[in-house]
PDB file of N, CA and C in Angstrom:
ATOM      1  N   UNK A   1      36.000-143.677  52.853  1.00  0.00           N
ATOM      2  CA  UNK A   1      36.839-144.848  52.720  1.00  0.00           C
ATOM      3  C   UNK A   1      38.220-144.526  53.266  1.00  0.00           C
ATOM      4  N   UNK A   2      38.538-145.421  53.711  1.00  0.00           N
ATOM      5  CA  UNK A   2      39.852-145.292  54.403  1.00  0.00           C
ATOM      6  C   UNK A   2      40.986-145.167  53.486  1.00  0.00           C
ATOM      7  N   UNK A   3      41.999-144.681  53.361  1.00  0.00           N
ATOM      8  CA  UNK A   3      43.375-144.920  52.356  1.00  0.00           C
ATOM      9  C   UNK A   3      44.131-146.299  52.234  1.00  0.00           C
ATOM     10  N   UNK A   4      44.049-147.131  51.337  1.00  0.00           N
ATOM     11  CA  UNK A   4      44.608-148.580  51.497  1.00  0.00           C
ATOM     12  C   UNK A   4      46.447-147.748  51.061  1.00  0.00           C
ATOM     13  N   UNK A   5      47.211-148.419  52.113  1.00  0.00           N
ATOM     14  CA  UNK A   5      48.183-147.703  52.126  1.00  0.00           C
ATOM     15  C   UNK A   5      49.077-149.284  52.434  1.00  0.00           C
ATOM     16  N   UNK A   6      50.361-149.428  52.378  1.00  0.00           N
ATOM     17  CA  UNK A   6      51.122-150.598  52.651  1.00  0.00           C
ATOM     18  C   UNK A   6      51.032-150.890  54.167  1.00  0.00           C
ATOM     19  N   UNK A   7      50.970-149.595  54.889  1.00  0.00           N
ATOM     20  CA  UNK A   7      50.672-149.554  56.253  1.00  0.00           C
ATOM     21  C   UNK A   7      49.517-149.809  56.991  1.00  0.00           C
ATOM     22  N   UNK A   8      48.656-149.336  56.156  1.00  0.00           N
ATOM     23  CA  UNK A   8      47.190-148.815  56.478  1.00  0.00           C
ATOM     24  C   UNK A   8      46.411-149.463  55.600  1.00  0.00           C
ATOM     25  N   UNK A   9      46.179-151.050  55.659  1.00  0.00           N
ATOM     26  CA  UNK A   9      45.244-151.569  54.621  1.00  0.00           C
ATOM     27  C   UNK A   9      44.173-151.447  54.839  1.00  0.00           C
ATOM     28  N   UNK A  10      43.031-151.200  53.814  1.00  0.00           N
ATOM     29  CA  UNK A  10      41.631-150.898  54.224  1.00  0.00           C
ATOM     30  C   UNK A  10      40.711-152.240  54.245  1.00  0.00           C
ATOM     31  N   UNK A  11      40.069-152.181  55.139  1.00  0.00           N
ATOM     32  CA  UNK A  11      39.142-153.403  55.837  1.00  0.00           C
ATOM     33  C   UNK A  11      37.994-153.331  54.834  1.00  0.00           C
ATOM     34  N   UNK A  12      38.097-155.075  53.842  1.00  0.00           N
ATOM     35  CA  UNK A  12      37.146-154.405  52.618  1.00  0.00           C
ATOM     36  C   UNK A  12      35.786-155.037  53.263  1.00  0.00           C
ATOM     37  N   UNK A  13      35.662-155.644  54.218  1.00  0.00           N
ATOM     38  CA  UNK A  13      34.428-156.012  54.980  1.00  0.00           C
ATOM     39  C   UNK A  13      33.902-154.815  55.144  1.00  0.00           C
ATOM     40  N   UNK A  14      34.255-154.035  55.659  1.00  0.00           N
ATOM     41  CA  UNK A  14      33.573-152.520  56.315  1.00  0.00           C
ATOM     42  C   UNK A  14      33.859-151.780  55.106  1.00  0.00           C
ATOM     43  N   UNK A  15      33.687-151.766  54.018  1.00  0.00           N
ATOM     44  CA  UNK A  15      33.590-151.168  52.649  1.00  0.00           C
ATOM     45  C   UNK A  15      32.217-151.260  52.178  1.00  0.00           C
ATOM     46  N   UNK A  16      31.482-150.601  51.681  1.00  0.00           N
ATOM     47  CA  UNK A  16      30.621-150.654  50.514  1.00  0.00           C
ATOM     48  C   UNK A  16      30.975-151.022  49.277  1.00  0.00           C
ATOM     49  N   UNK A  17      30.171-151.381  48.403  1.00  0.00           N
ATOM     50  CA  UNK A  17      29.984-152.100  47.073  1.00  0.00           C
ATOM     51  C   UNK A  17      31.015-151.558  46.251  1.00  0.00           C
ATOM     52  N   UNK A  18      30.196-149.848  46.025  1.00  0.00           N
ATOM     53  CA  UNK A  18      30.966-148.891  45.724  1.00  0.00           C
ATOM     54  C   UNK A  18      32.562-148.153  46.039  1.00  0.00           C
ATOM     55  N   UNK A  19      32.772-148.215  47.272  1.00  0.00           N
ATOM     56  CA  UNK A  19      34.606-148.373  47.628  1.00  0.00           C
ATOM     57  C   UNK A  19      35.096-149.622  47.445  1.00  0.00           C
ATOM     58  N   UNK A  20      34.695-150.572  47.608  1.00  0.00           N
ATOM     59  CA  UNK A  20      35.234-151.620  46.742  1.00  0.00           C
ATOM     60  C   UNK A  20      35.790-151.662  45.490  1.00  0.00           C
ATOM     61  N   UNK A  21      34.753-151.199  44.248  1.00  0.00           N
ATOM     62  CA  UNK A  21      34.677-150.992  43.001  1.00  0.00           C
ATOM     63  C   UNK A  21      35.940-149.773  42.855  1.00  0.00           C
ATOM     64  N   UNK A  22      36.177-148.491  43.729  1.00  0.00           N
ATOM     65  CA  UNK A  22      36.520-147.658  43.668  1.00  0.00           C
ATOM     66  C   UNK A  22      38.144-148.380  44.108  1.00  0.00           C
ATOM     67  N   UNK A  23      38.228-148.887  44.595  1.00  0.00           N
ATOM     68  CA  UNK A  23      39.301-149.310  45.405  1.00  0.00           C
ATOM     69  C   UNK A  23      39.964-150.041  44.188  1.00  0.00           C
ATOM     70  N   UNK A  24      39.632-151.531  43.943  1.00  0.00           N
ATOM     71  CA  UNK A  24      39.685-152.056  42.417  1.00  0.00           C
ATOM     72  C   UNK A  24      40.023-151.585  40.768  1.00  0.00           C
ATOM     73  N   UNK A  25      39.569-150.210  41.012  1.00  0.00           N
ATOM     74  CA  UNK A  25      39.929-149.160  39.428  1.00  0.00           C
ATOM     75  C   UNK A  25      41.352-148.187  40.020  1.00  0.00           C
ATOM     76  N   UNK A  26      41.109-148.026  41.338  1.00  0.00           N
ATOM     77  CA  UNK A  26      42.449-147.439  41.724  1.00  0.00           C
ATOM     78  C   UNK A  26      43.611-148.555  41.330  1.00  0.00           C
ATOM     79  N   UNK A  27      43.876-149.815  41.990  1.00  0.00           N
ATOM     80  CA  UNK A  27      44.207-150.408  41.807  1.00  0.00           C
ATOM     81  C   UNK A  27      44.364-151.304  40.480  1.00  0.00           C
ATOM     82  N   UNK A  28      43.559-150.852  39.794  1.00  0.00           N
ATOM     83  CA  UNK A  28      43.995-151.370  38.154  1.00  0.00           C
ATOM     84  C   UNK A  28      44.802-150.135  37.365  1.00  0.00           C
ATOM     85  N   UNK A  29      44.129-149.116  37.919  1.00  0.00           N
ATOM     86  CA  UNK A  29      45.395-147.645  37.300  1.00  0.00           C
ATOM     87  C   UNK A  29      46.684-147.676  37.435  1.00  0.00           C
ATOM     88  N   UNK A  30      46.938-148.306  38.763  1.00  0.00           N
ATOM     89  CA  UNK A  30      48.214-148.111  39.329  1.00  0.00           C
ATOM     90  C   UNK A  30      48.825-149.172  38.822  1.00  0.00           C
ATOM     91  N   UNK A  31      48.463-150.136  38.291  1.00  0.00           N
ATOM     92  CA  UNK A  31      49.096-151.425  37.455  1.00  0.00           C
ATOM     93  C   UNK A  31      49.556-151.205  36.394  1.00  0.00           C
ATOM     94  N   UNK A  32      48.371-150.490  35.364  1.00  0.00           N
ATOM     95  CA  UNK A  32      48.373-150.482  33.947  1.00  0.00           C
ATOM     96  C   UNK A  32      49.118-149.063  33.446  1.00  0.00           C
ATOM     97  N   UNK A  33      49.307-148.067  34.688  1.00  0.00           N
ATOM     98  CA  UNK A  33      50.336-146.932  34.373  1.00  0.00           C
ATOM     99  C   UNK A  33      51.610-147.800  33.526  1.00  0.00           C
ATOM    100  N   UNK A  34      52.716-148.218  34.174  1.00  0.00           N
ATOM    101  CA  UNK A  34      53.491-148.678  33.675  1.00  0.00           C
ATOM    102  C   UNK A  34      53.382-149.241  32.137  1.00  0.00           C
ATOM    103  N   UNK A  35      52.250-150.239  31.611  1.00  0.00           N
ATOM    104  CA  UNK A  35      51.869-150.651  30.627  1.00  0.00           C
ATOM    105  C   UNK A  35      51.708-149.712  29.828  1.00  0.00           C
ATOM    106  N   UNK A  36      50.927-148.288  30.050  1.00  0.00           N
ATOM    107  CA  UNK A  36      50.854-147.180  29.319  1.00  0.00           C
ATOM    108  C   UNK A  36      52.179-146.247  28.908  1.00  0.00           C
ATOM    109  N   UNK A  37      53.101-146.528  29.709  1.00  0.00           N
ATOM    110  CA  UNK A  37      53.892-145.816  29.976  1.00  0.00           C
ATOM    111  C   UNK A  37      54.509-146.420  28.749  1.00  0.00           C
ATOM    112  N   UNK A  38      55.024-147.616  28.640  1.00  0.00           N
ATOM    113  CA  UNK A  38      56.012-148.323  27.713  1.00  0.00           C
ATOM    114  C   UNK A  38      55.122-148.506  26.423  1.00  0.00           C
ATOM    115  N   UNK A  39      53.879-148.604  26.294  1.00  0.00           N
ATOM    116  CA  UNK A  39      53.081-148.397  25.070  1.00  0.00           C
ATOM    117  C   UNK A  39      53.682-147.283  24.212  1.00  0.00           C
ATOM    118  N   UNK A  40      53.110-145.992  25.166  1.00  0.00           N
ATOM    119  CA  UNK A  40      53.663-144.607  24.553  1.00  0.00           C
ATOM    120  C   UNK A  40      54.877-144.990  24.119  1.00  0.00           C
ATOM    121  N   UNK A  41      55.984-144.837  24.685  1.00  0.00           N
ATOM    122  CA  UNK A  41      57.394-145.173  24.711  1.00  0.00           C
ATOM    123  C   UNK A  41      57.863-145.723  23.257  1.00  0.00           C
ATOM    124  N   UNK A  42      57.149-147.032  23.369  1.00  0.00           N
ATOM    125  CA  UNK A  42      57.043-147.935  22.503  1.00  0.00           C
ATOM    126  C   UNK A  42      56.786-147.341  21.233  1.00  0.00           C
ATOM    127  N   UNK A  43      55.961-146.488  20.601  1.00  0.00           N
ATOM    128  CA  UNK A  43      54.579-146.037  19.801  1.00  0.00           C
ATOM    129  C   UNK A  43      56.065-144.882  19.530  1.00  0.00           C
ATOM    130  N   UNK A  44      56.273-144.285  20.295  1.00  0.00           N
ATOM    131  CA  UNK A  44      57.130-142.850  19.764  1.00  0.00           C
ATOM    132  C   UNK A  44      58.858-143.559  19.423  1.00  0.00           C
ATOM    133  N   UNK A  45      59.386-144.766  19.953  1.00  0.00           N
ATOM    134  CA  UNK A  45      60.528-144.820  19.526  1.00  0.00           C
ATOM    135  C   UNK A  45      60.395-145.352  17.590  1.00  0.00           C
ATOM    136  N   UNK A  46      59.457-146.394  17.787  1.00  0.00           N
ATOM    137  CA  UNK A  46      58.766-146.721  16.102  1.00  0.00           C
ATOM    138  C   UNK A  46      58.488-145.720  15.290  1.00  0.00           C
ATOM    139  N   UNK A  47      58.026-144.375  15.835  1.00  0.00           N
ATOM    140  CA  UNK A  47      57.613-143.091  14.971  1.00  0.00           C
ATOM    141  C   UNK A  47      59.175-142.861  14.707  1.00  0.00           C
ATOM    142  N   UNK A  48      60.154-142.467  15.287  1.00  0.00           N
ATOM    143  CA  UNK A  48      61.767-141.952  15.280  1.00  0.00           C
ATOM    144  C   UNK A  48      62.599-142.454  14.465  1.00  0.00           C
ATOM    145  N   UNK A  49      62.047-144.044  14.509  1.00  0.00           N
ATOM    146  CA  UNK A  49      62.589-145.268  13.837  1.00  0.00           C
ATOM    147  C   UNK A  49      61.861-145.160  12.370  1.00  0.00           C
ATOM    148  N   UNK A  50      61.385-144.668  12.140  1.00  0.00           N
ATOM    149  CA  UNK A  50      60.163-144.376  10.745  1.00  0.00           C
ATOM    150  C   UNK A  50      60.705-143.192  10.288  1.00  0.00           C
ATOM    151  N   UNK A  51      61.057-142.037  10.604  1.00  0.00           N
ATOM    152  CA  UNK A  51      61.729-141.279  10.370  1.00  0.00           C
ATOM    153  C   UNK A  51      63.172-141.215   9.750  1.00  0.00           C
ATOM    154  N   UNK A  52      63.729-142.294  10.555  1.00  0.00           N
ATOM    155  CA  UNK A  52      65.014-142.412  10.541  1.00  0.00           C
ATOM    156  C   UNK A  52      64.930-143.250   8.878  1.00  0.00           C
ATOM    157  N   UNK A  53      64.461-143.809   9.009  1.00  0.00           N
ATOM    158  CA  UNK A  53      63.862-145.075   7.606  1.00  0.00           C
ATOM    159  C   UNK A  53      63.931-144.188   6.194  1.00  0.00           C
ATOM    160  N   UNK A  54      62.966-142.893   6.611  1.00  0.00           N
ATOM    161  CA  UNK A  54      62.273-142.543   5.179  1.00  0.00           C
ATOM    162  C   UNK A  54      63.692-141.382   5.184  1.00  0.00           C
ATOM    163  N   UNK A  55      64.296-140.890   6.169  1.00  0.00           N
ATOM    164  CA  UNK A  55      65.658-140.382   5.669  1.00  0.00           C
ATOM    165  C   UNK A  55      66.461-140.812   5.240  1.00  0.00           C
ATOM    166  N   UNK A  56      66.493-142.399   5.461  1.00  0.00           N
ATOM    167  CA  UNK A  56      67.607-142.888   4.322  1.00  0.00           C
ATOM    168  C   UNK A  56      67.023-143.450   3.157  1.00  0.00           C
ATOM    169  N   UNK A  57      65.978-143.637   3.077  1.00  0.00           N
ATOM    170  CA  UNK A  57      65.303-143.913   1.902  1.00  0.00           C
ATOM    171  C   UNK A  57      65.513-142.919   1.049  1.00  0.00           C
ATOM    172  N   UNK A  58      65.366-141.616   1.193  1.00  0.00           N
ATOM    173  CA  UNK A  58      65.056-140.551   0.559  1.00  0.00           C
ATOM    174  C   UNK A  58      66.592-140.066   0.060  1.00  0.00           C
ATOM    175  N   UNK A  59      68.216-140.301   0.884  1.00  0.00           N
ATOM    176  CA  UNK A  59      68.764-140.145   0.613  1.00  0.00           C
ATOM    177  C   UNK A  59      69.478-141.191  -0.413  1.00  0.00           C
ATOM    178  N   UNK A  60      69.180-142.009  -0.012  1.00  0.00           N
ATOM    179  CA  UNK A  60      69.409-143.303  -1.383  1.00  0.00           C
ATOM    180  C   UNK A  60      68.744-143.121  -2.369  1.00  0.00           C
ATOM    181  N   UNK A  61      67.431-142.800  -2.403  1.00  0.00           N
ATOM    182  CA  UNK A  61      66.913-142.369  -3.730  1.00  0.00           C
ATOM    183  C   UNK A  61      67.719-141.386  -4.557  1.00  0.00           C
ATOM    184  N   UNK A  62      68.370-140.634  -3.480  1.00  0.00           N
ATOM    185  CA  UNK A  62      69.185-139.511  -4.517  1.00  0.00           C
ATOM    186  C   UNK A  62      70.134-140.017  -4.922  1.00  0.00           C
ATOM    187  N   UNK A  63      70.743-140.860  -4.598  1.00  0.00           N
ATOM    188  CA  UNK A  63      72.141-141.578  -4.727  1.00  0.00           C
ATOM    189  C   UNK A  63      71.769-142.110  -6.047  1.00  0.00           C
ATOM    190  N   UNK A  64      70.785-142.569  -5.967  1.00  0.00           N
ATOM    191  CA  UNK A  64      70.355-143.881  -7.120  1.00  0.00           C
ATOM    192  C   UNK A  64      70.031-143.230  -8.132  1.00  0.00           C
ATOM    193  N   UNK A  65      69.272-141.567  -7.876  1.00  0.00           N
ATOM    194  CA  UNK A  65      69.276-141.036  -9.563  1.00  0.00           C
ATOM    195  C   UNK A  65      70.834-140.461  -9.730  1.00  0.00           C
ATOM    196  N   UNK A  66      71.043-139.951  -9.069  1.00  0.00           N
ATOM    197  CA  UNK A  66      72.561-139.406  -9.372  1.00  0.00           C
ATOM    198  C   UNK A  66      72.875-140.972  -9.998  1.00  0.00           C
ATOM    199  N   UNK A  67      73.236-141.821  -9.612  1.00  0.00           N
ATOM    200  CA  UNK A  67      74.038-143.004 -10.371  1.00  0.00           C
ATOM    201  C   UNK A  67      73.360-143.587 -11.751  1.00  0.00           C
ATOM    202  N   UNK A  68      72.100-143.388 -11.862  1.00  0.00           N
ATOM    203  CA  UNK A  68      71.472-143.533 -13.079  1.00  0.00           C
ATOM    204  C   UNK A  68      71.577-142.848 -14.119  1.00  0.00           C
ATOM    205  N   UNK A  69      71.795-141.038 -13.711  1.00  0.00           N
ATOM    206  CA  UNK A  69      72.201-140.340 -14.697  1.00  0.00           C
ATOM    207  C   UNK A  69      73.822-140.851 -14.897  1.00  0.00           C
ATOM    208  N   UNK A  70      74.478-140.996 -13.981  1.00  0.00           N
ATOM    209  CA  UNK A  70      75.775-141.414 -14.415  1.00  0.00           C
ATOM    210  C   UNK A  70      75.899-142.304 -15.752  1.00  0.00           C
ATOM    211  N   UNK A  71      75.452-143.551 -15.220  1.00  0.00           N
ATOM    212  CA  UNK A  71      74.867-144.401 -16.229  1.00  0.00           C
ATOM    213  C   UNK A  71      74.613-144.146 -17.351  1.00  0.00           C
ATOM    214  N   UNK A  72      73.355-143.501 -17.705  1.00  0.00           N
ATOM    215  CA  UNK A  72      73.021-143.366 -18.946  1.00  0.00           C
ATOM    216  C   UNK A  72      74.095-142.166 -19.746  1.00  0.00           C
ATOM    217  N   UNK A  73      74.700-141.472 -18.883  1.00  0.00           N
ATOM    218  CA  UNK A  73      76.115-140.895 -19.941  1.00  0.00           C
ATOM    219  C   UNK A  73      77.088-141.518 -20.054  1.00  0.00           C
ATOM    220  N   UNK A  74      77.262-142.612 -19.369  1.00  0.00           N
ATOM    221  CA  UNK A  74      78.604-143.255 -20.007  1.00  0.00           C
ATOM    222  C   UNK A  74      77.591-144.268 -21.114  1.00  0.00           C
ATOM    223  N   UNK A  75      76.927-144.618 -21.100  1.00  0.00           N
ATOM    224  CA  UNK A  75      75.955-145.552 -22.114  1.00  0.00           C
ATOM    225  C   UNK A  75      75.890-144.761 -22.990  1.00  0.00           C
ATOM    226  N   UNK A  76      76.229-143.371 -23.032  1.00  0.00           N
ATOM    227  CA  UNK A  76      75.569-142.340 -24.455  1.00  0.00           C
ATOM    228  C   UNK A  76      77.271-142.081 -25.391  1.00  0.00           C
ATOM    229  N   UNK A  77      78.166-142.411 -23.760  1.00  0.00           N
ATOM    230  CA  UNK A  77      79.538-141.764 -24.531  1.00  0.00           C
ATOM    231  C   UNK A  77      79.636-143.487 -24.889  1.00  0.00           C
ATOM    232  N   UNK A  78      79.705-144.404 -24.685  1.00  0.00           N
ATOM    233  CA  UNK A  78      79.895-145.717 -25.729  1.00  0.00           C
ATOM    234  C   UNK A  78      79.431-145.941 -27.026  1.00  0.00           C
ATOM    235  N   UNK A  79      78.170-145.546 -26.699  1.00  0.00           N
ATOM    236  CA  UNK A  79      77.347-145.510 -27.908  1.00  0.00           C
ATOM    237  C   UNK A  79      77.820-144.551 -29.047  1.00  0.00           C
ATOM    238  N   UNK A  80      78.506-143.214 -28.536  1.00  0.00           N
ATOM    239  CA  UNK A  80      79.435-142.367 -29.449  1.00  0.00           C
ATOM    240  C   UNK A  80      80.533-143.286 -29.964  1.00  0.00           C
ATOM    241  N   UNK A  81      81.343-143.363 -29.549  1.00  0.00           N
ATOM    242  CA  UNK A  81      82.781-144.338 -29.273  1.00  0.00           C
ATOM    243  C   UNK A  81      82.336-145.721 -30.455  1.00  0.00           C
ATOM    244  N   UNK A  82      81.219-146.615 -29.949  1.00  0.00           N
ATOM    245  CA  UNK A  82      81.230-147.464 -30.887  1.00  0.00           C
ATOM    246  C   UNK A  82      80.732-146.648 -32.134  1.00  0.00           C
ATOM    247  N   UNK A  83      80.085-145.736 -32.222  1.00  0.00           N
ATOM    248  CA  UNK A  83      79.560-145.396 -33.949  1.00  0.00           C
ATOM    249  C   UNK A  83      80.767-144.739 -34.368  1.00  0.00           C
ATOM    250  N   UNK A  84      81.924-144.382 -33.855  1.00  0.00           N
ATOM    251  CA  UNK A  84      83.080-143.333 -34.454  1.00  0.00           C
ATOM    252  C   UNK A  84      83.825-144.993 -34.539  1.00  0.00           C
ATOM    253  N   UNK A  85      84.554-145.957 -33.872  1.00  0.00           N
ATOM    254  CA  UNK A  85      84.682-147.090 -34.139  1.00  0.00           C
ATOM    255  C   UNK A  85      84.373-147.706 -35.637  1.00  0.00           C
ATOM    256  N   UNK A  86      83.153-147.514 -35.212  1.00  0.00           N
ATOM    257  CA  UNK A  86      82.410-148.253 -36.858  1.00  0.00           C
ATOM    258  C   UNK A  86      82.820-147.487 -37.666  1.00  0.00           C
ATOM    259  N   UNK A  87      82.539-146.526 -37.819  1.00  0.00           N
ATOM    260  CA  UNK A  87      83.307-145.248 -39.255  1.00  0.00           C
ATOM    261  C   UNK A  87      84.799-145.363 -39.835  1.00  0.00           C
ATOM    262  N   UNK A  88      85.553-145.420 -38.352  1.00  0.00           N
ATOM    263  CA  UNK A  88      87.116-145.508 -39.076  1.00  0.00           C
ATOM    264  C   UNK A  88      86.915-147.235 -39.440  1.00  0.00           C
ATOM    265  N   UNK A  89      86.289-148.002 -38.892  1.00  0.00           N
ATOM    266  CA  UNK A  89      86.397-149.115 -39.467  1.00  0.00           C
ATOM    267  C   UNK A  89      86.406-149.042 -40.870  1.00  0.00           C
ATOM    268  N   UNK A  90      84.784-148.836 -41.503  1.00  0.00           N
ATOM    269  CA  UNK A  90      84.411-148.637 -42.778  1.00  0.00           C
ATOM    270  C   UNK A  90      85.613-147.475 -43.796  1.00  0.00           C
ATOM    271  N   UNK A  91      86.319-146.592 -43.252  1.00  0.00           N
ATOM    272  CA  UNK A  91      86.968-145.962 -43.849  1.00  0.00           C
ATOM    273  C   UNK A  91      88.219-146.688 -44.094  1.00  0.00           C
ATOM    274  N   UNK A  92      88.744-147.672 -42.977  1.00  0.00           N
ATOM    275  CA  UNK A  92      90.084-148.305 -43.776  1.00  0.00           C
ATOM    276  C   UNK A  92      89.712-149.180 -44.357  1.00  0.00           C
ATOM    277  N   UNK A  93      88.473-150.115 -44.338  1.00  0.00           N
ATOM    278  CA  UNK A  93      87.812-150.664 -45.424  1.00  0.00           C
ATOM    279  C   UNK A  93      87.785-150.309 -46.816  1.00  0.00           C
ATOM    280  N   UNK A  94      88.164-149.325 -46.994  1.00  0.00           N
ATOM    281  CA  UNK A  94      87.728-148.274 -47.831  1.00  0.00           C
ATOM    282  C   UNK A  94      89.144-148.210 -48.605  1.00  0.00           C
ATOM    283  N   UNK A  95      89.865-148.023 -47.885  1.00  0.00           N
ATOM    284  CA  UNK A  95      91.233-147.624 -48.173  1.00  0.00           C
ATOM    285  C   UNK A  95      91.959-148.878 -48.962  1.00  0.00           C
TER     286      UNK A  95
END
């Protein structure tokens, strides 16, 4: 078979069935490269982007227990505060 070239197009009359067919899958490769190309592309910037995701996920999670323990100690020092509250209450009650 001859080289179908921009210069050199191949005469698909004087082709067989088979360089035809052959000619046709060349010509669908050379199309769908590009398509493959940006698939991949595509497929690995979403993986980076997924990455990037579960690193801030993971660092907010820490944020969020760190701020929860915060939380529950100032909830433990109120809870002190109001029962010492209540006591001197009851004691000048008292008085």
């Amino acid at each position: 078979m001859k080289a179908d070239t921009p210069i050199a197009l191949a005469n698909l009359t004087q082709m067989t069935e088979d360089e035809r067919e052959l000619l046709v899958n060349r010509i669908r490769e050379r199309r769908l490269a590009p398509v493959r190309a940006y698939e991949e592309l595509t497929a690995a910037q979403a993986l980076v982007r997924k990455d990037k995701l579960e690193i801030q996920w993971t660092k907010q999670m820490e944020m969020f227990t760190k701020d929860l323990a915060r939380a529950d100690k100032a909830m433990e020092t109120l809870e002190k505060r109001g029962t010492k509250l209540r006591a001197i209450k009851l004691e000048v009650e008292d008085l």
